[in-house]
C-alpha atoms as a PDB file:
ATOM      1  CA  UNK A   1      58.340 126.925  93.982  1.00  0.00           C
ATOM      2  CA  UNK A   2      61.456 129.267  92.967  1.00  0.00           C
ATOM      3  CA  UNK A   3      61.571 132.146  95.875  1.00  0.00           C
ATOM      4  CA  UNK A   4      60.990 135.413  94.866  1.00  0.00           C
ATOM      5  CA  UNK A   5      64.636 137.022  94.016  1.00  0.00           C
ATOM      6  CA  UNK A   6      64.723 140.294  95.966  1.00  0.00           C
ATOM      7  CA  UNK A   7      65.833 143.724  94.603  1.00  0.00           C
ATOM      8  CA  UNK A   8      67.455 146.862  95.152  1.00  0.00           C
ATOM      9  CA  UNK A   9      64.008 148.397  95.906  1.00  0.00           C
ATOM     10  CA  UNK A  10      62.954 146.126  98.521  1.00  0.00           C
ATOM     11  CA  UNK A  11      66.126 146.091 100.157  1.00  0.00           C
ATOM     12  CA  UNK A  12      65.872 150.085 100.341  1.00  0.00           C
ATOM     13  CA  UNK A  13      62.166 149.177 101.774  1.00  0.00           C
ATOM     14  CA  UNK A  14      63.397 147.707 104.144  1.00  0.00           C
ATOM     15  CA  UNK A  15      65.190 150.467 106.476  1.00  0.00           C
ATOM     16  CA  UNK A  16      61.926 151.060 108.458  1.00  0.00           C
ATOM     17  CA  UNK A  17      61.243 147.421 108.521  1.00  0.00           C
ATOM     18  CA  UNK A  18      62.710 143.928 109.296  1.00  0.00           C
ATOM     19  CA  UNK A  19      66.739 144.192 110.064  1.00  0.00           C
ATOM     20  CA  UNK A  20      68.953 143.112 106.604  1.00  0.00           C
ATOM     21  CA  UNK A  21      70.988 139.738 107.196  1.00  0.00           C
ATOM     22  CA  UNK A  22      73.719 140.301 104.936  1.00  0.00           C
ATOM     23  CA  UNK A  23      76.928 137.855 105.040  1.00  0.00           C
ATOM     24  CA  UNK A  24      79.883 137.293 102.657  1.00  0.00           C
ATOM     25  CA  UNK A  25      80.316 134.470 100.672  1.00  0.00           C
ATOM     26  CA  UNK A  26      83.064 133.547  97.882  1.00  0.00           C
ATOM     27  CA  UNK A  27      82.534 130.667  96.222  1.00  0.00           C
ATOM     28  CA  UNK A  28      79.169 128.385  94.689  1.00  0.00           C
ATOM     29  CA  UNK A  29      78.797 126.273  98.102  1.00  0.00           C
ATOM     30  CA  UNK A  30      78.752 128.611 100.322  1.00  0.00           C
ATOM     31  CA  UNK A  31      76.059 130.828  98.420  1.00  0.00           C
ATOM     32  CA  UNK A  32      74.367 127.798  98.491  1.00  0.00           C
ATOM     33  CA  UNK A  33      74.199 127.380 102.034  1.00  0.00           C
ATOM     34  CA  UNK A  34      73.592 131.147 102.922  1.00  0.00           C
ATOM     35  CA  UNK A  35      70.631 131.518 100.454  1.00  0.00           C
ATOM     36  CA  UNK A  36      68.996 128.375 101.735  1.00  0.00           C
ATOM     37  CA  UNK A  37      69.256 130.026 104.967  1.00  0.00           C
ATOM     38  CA  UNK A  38      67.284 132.726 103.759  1.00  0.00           C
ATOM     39  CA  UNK A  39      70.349 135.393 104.250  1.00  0.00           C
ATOM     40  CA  UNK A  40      69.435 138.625 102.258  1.00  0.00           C
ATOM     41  CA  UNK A  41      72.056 139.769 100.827  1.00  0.00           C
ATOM     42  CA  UNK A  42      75.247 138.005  99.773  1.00  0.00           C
ATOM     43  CA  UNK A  43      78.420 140.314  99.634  1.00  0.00           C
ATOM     44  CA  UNK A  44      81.415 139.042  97.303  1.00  0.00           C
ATOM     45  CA  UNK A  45      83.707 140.833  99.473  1.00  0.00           C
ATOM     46  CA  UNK A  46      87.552 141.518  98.181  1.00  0.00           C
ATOM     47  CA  UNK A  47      88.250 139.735 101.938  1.00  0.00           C
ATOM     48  CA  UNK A  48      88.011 136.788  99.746  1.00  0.00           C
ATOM     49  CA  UNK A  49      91.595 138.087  99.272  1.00  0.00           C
ATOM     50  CA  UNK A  50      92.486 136.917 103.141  1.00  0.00           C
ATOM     51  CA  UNK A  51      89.908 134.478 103.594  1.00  0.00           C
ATOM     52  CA  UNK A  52      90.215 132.053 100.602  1.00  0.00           C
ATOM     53  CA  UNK A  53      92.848 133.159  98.485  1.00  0.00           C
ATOM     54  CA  UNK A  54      95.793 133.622 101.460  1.00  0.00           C
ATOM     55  CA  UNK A  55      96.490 137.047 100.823  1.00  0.00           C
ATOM     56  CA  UNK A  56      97.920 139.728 103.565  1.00  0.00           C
ATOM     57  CA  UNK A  57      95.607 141.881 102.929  1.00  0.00           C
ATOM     58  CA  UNK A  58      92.561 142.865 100.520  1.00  0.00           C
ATOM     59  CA  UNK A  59      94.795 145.110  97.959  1.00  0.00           C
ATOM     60  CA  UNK A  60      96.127 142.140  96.421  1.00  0.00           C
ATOM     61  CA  UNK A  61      92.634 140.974  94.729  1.00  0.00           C
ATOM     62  CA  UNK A  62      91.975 141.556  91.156  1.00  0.00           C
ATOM     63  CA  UNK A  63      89.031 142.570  88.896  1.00  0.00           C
ATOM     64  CA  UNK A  64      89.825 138.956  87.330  1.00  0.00           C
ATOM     65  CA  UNK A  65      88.869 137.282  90.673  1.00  0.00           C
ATOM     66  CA  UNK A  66      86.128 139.122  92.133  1.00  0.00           C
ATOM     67  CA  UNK A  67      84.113 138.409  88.460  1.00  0.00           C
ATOM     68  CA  UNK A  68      85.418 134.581  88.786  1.00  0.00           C
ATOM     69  CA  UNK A  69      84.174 134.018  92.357  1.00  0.00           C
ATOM     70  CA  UNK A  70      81.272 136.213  91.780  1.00  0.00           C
ATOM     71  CA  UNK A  71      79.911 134.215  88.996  1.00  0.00           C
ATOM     72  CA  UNK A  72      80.175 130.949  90.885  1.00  0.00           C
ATOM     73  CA  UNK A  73      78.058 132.610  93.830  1.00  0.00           C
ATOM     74  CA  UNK A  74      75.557 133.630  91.591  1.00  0.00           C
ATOM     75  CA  UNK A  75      75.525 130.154  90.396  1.00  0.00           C
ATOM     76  CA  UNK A  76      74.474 129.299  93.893  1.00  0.00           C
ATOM     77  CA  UNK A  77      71.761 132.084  94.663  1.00  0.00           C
ATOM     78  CA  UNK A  78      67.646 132.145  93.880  1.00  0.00           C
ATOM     79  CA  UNK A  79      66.549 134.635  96.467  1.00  0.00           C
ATOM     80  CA  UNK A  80      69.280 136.924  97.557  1.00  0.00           C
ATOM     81  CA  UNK A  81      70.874 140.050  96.294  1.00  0.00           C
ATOM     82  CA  UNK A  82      74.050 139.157  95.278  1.00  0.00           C
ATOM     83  CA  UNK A  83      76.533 142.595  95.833  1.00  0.00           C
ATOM     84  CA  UNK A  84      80.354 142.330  94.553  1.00  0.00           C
ATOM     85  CA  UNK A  85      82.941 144.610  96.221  1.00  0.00           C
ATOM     86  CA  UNK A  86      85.390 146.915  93.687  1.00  0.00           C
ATOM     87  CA  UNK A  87      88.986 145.759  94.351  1.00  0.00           C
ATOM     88  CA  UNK A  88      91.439 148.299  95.013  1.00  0.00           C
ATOM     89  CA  UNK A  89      92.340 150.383  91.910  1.00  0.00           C
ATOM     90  CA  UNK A  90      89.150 149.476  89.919  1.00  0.00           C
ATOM     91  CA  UNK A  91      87.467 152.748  90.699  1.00  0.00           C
ATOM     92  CA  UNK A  92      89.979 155.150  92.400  1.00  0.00           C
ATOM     93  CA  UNK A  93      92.003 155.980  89.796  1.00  0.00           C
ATOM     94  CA  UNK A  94      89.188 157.592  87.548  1.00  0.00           C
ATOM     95  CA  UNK A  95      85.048 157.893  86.893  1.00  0.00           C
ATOM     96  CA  UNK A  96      85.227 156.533  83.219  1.00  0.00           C
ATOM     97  CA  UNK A  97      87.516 153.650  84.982  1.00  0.00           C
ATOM     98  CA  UNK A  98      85.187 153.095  87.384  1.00  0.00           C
ATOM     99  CA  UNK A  99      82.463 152.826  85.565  1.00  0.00           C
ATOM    100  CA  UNK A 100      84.137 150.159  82.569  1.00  0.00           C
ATOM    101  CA  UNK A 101      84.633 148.070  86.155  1.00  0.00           C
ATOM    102  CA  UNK A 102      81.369 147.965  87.567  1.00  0.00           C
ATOM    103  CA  UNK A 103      79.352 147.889  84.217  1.00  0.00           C
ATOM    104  CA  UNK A 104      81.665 144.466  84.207  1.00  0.00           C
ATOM    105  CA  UNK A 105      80.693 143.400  87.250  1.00  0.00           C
ATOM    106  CA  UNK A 106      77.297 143.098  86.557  1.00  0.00           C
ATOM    107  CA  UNK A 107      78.079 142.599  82.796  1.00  0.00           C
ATOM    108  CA  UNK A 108      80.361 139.537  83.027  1.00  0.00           C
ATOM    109  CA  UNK A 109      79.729 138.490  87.120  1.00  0.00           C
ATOM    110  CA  UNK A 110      76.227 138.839  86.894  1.00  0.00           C
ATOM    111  CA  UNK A 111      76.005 140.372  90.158  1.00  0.00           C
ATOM    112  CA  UNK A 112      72.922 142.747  91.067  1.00  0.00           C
ATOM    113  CA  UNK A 113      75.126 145.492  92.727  1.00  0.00           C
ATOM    114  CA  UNK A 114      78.653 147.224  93.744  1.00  0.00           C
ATOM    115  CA  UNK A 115      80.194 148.233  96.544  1.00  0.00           C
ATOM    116  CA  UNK A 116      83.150 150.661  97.070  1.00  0.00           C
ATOM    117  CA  UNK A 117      84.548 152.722  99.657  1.00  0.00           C
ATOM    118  CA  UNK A 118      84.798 156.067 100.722  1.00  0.00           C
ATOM    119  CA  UNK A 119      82.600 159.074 101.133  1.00  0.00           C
ATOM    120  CA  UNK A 120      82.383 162.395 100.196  1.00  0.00           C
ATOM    121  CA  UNK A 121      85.600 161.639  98.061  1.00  0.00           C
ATOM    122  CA  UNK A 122      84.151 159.260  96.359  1.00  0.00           C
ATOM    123  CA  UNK A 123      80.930 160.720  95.967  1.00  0.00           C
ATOM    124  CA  UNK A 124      81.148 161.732  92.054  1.00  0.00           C
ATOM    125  CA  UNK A 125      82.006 158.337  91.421  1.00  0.00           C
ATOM    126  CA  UNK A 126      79.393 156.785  92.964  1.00  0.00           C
ATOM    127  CA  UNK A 127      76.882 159.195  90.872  1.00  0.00           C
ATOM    128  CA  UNK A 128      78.660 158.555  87.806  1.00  0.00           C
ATOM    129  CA  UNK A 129      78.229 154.458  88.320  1.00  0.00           C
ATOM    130  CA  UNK A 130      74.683 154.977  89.857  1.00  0.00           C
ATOM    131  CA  UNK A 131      73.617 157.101  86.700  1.00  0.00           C
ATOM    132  CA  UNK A 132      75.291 154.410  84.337  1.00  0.00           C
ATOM    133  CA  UNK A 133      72.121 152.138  85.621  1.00  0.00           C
ATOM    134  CA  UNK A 134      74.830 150.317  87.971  1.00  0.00           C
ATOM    135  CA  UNK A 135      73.219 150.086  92.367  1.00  0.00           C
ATOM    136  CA  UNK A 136      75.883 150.803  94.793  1.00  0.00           C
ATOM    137  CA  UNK A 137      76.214 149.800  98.300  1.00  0.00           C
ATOM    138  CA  UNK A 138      78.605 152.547  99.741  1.00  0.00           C
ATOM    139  CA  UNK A 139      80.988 151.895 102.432  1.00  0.00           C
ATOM    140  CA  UNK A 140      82.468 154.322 105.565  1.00  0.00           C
ATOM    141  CA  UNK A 141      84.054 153.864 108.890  1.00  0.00           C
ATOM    142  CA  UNK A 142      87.110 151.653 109.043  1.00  0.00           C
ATOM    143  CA  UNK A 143      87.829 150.795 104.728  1.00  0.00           C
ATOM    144  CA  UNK A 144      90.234 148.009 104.870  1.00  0.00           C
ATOM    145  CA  UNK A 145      91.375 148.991 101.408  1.00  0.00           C
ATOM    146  CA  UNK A 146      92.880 152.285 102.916  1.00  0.00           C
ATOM    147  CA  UNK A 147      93.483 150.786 106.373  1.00  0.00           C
ATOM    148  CA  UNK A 148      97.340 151.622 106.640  1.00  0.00           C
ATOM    149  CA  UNK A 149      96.316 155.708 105.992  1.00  0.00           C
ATOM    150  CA  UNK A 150      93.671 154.876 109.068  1.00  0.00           C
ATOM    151  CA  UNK A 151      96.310 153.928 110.933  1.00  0.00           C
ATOM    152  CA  UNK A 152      95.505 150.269 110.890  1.00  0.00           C
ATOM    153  CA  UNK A 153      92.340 148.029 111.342  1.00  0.00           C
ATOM    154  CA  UNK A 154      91.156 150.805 114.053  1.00  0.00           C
ATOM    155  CA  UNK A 155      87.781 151.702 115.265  1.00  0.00           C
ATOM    156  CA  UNK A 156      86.616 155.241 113.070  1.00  0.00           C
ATOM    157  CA  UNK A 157      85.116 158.018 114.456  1.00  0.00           C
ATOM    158  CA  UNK A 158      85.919 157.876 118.156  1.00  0.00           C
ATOM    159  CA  UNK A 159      85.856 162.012 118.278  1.00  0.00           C
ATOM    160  CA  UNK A 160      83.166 164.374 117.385  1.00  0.00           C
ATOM    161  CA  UNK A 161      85.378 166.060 114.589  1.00  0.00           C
ATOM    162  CA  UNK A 162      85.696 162.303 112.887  1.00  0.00           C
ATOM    163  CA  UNK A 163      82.090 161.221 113.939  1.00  0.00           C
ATOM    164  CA  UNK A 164      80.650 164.298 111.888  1.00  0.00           C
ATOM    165  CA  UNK A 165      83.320 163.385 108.883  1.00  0.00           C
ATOM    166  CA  UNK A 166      81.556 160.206 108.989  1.00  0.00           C
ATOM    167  CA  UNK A 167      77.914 161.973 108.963  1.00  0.00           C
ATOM    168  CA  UNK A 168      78.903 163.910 105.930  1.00  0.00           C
ATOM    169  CA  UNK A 169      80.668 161.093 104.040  1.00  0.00           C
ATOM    170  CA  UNK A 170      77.025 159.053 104.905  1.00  0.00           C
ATOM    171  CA  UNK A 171      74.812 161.752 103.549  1.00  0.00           C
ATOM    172  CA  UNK A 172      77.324 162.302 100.621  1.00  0.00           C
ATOM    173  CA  UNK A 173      76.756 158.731  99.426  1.00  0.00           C
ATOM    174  CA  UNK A 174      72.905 158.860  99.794  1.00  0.00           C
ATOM    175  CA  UNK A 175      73.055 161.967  97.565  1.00  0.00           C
ATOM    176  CA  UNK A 176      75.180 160.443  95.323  1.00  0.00           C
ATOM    177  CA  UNK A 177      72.582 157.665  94.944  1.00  0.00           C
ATOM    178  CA  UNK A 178      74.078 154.651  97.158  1.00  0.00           C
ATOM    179  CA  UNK A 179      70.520 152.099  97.978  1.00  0.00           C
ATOM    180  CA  UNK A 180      72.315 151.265 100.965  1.00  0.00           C
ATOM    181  CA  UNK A 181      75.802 151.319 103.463  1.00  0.00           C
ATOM    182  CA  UNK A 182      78.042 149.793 105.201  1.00  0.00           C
ATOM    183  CA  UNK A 183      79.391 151.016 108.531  1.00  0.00           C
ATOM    184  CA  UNK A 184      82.434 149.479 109.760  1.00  0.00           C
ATOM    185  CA  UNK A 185      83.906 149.711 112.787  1.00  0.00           C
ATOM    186  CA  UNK A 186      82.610 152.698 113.964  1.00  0.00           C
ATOM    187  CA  UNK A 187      80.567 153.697 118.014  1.00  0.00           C
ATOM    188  CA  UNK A 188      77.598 152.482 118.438  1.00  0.00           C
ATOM    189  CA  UNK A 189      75.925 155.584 118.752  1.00  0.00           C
ATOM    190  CA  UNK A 190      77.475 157.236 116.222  1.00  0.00           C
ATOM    191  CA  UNK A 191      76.000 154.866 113.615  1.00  0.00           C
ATOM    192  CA  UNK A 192      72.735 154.911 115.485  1.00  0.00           C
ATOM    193  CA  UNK A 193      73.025 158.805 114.732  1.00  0.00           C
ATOM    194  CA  UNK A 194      74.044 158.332 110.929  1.00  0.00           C
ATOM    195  CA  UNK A 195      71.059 155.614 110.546  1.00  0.00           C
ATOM    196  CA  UNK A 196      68.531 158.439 111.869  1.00  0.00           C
ATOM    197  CA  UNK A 197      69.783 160.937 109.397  1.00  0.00           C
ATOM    198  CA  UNK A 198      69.740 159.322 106.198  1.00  0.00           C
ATOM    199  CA  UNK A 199      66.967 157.529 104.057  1.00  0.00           C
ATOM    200  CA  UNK A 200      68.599 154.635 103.106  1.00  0.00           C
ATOM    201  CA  UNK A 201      69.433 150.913 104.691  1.00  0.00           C
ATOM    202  CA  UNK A 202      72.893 151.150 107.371  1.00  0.00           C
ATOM    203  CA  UNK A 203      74.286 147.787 107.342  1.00  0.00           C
ATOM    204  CA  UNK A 204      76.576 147.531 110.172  1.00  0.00           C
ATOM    205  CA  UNK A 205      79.607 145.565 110.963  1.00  0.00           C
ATOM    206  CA  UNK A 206      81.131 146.524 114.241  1.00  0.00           C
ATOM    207  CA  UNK A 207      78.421 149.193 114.347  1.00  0.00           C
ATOM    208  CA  UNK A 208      76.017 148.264 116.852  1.00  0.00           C
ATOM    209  CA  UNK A 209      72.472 147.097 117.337  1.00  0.00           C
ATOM    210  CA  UNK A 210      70.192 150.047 115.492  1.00  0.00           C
ATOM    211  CA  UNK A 211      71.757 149.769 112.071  1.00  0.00           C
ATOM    212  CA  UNK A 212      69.178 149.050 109.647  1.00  0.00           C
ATOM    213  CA  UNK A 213      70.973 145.646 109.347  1.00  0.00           C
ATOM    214  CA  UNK A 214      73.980 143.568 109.718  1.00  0.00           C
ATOM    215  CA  UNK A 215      76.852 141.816 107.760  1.00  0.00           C
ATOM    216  CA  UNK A 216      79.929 139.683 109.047  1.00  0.00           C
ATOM    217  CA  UNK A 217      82.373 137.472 107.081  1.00  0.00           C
ATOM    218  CA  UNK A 218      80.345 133.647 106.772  1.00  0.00           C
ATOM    219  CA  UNK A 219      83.936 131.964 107.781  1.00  0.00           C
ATOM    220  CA  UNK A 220      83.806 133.646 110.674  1.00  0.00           C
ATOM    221  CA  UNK A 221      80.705 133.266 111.702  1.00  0.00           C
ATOM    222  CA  UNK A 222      80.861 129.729 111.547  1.00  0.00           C
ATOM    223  CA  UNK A 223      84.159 129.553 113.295  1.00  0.00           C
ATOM    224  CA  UNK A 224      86.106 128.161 110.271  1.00  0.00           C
ATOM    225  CA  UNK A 225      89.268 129.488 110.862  1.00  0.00           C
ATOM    226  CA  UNK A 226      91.194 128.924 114.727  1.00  0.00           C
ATOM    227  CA  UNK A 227      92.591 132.075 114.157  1.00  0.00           C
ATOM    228  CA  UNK A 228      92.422 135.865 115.776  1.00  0.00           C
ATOM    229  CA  UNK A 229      88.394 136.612 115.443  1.00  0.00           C
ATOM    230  CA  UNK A 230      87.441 140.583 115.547  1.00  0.00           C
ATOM    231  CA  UNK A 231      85.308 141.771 118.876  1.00  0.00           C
ATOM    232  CA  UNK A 232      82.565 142.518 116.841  1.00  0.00           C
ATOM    233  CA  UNK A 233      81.704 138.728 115.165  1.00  0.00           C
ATOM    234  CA  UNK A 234      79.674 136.307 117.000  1.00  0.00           C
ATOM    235  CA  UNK A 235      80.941 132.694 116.156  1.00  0.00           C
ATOM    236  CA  UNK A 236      77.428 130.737 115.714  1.00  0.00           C
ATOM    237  CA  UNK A 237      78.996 127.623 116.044  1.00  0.00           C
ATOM    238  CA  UNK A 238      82.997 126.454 115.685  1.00  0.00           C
ATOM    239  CA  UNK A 239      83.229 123.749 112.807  1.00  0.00           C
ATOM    240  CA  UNK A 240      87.250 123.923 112.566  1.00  0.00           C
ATOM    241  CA  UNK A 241      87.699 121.311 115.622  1.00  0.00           C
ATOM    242  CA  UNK A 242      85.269 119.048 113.602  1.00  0.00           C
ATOM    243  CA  UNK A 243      86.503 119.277 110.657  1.00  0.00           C
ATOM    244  CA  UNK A 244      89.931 118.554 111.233  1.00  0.00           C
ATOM    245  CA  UNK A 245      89.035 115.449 113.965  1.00  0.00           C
ATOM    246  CA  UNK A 246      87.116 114.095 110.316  1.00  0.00           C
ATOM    247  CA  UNK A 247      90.310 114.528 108.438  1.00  0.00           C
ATOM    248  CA  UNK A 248      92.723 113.216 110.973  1.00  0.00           C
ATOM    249  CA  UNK A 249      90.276 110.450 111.152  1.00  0.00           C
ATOM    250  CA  UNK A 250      90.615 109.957 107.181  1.00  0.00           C
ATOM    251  CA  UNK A 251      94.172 109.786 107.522  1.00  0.00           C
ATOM    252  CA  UNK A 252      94.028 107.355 109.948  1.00  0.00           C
ATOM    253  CA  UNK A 253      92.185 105.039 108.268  1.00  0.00           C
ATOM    254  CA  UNK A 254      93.556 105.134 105.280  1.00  0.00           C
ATOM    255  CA  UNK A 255      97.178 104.245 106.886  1.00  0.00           C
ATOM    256  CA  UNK A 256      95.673 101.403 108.970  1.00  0.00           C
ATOM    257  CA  UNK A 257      93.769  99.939 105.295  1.00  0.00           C
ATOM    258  CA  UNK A 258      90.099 100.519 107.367  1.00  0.00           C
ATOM    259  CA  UNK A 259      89.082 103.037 104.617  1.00  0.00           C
ATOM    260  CA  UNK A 260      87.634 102.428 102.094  1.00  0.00           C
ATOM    261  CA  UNK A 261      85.930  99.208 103.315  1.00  0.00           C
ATOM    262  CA  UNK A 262      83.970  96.960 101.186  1.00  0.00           C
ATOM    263  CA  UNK A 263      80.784  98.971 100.965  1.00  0.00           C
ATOM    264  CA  UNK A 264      82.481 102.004  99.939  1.00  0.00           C
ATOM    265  CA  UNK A 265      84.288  99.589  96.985  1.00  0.00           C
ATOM    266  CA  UNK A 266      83.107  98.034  93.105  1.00  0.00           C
ATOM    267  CA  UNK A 267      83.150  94.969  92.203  1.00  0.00           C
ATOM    268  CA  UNK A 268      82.853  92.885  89.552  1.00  0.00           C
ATOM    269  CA  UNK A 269      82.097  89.230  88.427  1.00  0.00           C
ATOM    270  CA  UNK A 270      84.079  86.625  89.339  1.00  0.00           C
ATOM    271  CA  UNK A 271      83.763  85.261  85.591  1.00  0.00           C
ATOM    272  CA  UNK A 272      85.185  88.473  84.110  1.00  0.00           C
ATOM    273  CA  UNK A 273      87.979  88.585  86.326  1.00  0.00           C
ATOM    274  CA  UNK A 274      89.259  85.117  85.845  1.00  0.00           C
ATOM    275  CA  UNK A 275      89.011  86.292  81.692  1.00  0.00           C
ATOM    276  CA  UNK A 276      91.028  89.342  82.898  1.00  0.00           C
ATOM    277  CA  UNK A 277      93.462  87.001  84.521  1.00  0.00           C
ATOM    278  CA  UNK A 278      93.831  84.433  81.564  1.00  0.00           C
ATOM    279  CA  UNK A 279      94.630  87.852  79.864  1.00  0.00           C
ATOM    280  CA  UNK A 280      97.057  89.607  82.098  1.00  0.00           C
END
């Protein structure tokens, strides 16, 4: 039996109820894996910009490939709510912009959502695309996008004049219509505070325990990369060590003629090779 595909309504049902597992993914295998696993939500985040395409940063991703690796995730999803980040540019510059960009999203990606960052600035956008018939997951606290004005990948909100920017910005987006958002990066009890004071799902990433659920990057979770890994992910298991023992192992073998054995090889009868011969 096909599982139930979930929707913006019972994700918002579910901020007094069981946490949100939310993870990126990029690509048709990896949505795979994640929605067999019963993950939630599935973010095509513009880190696919760092993570798989081997860009410095997230500013370099286009509209072009955030529908191409969108619509290969939603190839690989039947249950989750697939959400597909804005890129830088695609909704900043202006509302009827931002709207031609998220109606193609959904239009050409197929995802079920959008999300952007920024708060109260970015309010009237999010209304506008809301309004349009488009869901938007908001997103405050540390906005890689606009990291270098942050001064750099830096925890948000540390002081109570920032922590109550962050309050407003949250409420801001709820108004505006956001079903749920994202706090990066922020204290603990600071997004503890902002989940109390708004209606709607907090998914936290570097955000502590009593957001209304939780997202993190899939490659690092899995410990894909040996690289520098953020305080607040939790490698599950480390699969770079294996994989590269499998591929040094490949290499091996095929320089020393054990791979491919016989019972990874065709054949064919003896008969037609000895007319093969007479011919060649």
């Amino acid at each position: 039996m096909q599982p139930k595909k979930l929707t913006i309504p019972d994700i918002r049902n579910r901020k007094n109820d069981t946490p949100i597992a939310e993870l990126t993914a990029y690509d048709y295998p990896w949505a795979k894996v994640a929605d067999t696993a019963g993950i939630d939500v599935i973010l095509v985040g513009d880190s696919l910009g760092m993570v798989v395409l081997g860009y410095p940063d997230t500013v370099s991703v286009t509209m072009e490939e955030m529908i191409h690796h969108t619509k290969a995730v939603v190839r690989g999803v039947e249950r989750a709510l697939v959400v597909t980040d804005m890129p830088f540019g695609s909704y900043n510059s202006s509302i009827p912009a931002a709207i031609d960009n998220a109606t193609r999203i959904l239009k050409e990606g197929k995802a079920d959502a959008v999300k952007l960052e920024g708060g109260v600035s970015m309010a009237p956008t999010v209304e506008a695309i809301v309004k349009a018939g488009i869901p938007v997951q908001g997103h405050i606290g540390l906005t890689p996008q606009t990291a270098t004005s942050l001064g750099g990948f830096k925890v948000q909100g540390k002081n109570a004049q920032a922590a109550k920017q962050l309050l407003d910005d949250a409420i801001a987006l709820e108004e505006a219509g956001c079903f749920s958002i994202v706090l990066e990066a922020i204290p603990a009890p600071l997004a503890k505070r902002i989940t109390e004071n708004i209606s709607i799902p907090t998914i936290g990433i570097g955000a502590g325990v009593d957001c209304n659920g939780q997202v993190l990057v899939i490659h690092d979770l899995v410990g894909m990369y040996d690289r520098f890994t953020p305080k607040f992910v939790k490698q599950y298991t480390k699969i770079n060590e294996p994989m590269l023992e499998a591929l040094r192992q490949y290499k091996a073998e095929v320089e020393n003629r054990s791979f491919p054995t016989e019972a990874h090889s065709f054949t064919m009868k003896s008969e037609e090779l000895d007319k093969l011969l007479q011919l060649y």
